[in-house]
Protein backbone atom coordinates (compact mmCIF):
# COMPACT_ATOMS: atom_id res chain seq x y z
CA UNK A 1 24.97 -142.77 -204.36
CA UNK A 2 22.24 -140.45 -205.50
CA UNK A 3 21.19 -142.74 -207.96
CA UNK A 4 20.56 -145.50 -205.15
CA UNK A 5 18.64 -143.50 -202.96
CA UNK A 6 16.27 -141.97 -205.65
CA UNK A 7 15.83 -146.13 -206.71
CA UNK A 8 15.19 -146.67 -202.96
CA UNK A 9 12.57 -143.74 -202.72
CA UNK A 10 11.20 -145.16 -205.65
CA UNK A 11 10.36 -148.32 -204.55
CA UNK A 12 9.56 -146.84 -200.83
CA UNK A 13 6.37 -145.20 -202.95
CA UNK A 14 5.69 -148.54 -205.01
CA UNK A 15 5.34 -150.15 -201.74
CA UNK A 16 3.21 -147.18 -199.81
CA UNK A 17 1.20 -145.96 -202.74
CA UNK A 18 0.91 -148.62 -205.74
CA UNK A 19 0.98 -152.02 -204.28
CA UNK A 20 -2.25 -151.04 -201.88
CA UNK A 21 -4.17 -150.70 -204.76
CA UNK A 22 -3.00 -154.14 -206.93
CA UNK A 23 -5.79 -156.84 -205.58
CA UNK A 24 -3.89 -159.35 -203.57
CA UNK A 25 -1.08 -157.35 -202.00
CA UNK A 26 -1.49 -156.09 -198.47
CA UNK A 27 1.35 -153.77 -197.64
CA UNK A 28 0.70 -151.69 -193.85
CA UNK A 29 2.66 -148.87 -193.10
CA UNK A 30 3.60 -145.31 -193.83
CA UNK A 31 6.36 -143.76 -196.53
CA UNK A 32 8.41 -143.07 -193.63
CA UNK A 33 10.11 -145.39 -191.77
CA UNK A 34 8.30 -148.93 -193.40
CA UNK A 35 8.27 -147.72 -196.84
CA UNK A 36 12.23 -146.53 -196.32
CA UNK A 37 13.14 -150.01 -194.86
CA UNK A 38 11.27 -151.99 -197.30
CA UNK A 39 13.11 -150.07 -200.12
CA UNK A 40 16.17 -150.60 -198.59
CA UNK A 41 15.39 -154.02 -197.82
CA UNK A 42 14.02 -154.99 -201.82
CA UNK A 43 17.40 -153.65 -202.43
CA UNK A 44 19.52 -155.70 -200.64
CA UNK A 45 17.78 -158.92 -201.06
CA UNK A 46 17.89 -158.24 -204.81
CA UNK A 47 21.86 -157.87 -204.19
CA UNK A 48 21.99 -161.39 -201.89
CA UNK A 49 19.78 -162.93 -204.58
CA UNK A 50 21.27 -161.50 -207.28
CA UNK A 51 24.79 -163.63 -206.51
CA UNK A 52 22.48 -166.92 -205.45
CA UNK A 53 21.49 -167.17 -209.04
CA UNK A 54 25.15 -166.18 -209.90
CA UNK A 55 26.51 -169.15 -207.95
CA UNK A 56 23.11 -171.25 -209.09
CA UNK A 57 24.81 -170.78 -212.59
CA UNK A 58 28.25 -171.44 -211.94
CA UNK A 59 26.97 -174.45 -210.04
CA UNK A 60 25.60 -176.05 -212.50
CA UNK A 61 28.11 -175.11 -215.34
CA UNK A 62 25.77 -172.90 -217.00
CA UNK A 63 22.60 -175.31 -217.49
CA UNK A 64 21.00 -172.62 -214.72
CA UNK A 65 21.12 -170.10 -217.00
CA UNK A 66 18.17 -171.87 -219.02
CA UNK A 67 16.09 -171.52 -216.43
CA UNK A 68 17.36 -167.76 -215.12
CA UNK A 69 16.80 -166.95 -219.03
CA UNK A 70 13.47 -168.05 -219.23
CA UNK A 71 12.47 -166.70 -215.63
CA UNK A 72 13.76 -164.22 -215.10
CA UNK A 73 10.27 -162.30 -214.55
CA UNK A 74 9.69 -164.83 -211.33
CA UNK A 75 12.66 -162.87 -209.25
CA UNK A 76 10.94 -160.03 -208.48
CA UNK A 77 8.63 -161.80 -207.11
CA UNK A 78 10.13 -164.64 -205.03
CA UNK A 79 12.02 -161.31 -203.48
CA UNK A 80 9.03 -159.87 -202.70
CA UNK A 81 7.85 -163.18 -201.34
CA UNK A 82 11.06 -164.13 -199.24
CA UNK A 83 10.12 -160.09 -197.76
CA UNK A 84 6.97 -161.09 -196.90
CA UNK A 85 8.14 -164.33 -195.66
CA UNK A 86 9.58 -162.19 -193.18
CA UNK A 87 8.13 -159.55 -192.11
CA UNK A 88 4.23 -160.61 -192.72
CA UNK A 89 3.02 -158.28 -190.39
CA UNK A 90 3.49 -155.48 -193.23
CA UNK A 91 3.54 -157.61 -196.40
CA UNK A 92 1.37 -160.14 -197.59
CA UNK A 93 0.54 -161.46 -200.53
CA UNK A 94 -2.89 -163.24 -201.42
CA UNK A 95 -1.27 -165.98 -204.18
CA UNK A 96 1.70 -165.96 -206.10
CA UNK A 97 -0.23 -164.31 -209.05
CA UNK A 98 -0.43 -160.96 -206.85
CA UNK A 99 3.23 -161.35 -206.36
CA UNK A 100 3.77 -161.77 -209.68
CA UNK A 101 2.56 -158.94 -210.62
CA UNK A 102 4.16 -156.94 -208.11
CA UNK A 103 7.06 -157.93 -208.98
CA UNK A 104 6.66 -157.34 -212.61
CA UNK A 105 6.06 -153.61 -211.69
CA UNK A 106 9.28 -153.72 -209.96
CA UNK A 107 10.94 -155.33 -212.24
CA UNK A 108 9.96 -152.86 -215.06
CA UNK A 109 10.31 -149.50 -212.57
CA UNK A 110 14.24 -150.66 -212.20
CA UNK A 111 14.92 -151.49 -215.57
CA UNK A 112 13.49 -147.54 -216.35
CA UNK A 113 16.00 -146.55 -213.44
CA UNK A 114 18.55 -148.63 -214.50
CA UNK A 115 18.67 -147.10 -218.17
CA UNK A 116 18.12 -143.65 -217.26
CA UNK A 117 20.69 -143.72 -215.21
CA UNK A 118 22.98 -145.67 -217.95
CA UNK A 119 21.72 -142.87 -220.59
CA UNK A 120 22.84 -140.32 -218.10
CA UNK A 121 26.07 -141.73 -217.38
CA UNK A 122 26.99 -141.89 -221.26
CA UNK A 123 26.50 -138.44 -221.82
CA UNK A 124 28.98 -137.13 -219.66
């Protein structure tokens, strides 16, 4: 449970903090409540999405995990852009290139989460 709410605050600051300064991403609001809710709401969008592409793959018998394999760097950012589909009055992207690589920095601050926490768990 810890683990999930340190993720959450993490991405709470990547929204407040980083993604105001990448050119193209217009994110309004403070750490506290919009950064909060937009953590919490990354997260469970990646969960919903995360069993779309699940079902996408049993769908098609395992062709879809051609295309999950070899873009697998676009999820990030089509959740960031189904967010700011949304709830554009505090997140908007410029072009898809901006969400990109928003997404990528995402994408790369769970992995470091993900295998901290894995390293972590190991050594107990």
């Amino acid at each position: 449970m810890i683990k999930i709410a340190f993720r959450i605050a993490l991405t709470a600051l990547i929204f407040t903090f980083i993604f105001p300064m990448i050119s193209g991403v217009h994110f309004t609001g403070e750490f506290w409540p919009q950064g909060i809710a937009y953590g919490l709401l990354m997260a469970a969008v990646a969960y919903l999405f995360t069993y779309v592409v699940g079902l996408f793959i049993v769908a098609t018998l395992g062709i879809g995990a051609i295309f999950v394999l070899f873009g697998f760097w676009l999820i990030p950012a089509i959740e960031l852009q189904i967010l700011a589909h949304f709830f554009p009055q505090n997140l908007a992207f410029d072009s898809w290139g901006s969400a990109i690589l928003a997404g990528l920095l995402l994408m790369v601050v769970n992995i470091f989460t993900t295998i901290r926490s894995t390293q972590s768990t190991n050594q107990r």
